[in-house]
C-alpha atoms as a PDB file:
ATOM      1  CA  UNK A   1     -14.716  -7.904   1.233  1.00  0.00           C
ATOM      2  CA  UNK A   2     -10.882  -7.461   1.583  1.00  0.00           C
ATOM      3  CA  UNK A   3     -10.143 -10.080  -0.829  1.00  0.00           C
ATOM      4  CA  UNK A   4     -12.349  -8.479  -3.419  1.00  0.00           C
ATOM      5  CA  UNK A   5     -10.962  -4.906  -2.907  1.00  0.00           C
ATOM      6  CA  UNK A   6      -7.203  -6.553  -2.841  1.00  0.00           C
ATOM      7  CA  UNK A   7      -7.949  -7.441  -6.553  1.00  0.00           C
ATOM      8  CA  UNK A   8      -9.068  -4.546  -7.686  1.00  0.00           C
ATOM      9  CA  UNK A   9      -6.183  -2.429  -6.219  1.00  0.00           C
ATOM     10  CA  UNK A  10      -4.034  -5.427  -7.662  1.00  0.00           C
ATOM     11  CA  UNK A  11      -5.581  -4.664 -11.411  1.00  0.00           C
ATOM     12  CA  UNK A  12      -4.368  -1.258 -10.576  1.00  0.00           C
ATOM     13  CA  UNK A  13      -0.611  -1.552  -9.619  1.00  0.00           C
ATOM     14  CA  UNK A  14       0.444  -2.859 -13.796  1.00  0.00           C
ATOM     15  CA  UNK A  15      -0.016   0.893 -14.184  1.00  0.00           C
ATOM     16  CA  UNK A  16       3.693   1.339 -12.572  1.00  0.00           C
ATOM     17  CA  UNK A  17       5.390  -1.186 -14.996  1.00  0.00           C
ATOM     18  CA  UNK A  18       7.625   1.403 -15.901  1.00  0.00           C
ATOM     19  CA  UNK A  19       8.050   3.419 -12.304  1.00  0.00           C
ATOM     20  CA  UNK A  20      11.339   1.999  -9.913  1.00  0.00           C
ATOM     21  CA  UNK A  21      10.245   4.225  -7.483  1.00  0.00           C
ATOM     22  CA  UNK A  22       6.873   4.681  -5.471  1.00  0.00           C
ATOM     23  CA  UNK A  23       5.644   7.351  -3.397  1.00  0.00           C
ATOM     24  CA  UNK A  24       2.427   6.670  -1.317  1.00  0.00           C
ATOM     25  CA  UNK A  25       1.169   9.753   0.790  1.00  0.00           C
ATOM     26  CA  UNK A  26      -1.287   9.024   3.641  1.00  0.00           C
ATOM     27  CA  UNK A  27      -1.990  12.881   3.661  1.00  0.00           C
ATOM     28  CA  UNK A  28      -5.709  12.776   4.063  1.00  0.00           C
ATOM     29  CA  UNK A  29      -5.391   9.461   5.529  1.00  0.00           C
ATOM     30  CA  UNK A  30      -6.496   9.721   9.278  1.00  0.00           C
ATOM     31  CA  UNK A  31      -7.947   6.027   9.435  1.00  0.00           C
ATOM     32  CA  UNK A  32      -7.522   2.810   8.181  1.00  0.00           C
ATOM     33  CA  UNK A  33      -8.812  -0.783   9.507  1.00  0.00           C
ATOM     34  CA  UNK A  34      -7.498  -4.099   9.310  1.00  0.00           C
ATOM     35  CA  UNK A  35      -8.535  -5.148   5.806  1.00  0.00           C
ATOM     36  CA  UNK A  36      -7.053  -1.671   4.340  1.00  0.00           C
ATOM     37  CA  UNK A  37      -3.806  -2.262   6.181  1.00  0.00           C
ATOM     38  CA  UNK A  38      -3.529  -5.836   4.527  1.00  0.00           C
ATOM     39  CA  UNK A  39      -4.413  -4.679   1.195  1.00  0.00           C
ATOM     40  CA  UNK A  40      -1.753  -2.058   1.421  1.00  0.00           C
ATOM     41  CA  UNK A  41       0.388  -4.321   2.850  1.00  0.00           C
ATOM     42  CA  UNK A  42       0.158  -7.331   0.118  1.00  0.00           C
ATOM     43  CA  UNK A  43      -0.290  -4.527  -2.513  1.00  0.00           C
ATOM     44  CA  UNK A  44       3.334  -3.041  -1.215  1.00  0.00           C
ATOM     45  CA  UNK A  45       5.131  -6.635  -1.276  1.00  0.00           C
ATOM     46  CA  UNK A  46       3.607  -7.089  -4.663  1.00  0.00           C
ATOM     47  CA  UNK A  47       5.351  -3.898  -5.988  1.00  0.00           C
ATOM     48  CA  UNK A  48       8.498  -5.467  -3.751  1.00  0.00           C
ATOM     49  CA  UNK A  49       9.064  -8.364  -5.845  1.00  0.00           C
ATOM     50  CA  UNK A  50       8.719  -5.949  -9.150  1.00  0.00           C
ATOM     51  CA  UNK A  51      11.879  -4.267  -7.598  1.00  0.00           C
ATOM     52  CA  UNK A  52       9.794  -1.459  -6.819  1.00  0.00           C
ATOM     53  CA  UNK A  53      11.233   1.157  -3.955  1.00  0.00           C
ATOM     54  CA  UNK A  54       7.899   1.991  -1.719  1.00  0.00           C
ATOM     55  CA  UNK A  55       8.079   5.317   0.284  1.00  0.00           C
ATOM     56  CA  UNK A  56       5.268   5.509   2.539  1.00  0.00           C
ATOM     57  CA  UNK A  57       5.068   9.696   3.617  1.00  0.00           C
ATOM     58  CA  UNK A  58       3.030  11.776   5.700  1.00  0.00           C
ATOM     59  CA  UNK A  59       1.568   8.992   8.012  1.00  0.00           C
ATOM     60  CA  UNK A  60      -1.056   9.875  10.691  1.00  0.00           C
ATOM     61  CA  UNK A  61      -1.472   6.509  11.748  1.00  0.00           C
ATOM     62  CA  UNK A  62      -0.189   4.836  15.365  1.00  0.00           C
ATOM     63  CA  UNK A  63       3.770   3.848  14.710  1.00  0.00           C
ATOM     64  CA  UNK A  64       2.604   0.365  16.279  1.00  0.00           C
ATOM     65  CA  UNK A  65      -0.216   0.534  13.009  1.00  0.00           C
ATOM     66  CA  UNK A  66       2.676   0.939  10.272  1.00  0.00           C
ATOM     67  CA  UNK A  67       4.399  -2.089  12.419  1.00  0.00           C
ATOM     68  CA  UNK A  68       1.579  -4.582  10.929  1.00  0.00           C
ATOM     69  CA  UNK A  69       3.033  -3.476   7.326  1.00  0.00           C
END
């Protein structure tokens, strides 16, 4: 299931070619398993190796959470 949802965000992240910097807002995000934190995770050091800047903002999540990032 994560693998499959991985690849779709994947598809998703060509649509910052152009963007150096990234701004993700966890607003509205009060939850988030395992297999969400790893697709974030892979999908941020993805973007990383573009020489993208990632901001995360507005977290709601356990500090020890954002540590798995």
């Amino acid at each position: 299931m994560c693998e499959c949802i991985c690849v779709q965000h994947s598809g998703r992240l060509s649509r910052f070619s152009d963007v150096k910097n990234i701004i993700i807002s966890f607003k509205h995000v009060y939850y988030m398993d395992i297999d969400g934190m790893d697709a974030l995770g892979q999908s941020i050091e993805e973007l990383e190796r573009d020489n993208k800047r990632i901001v995360l903002c507005d977290c709601q999540f356990n500090t020890n959470a954002l540590a798995i990032l």
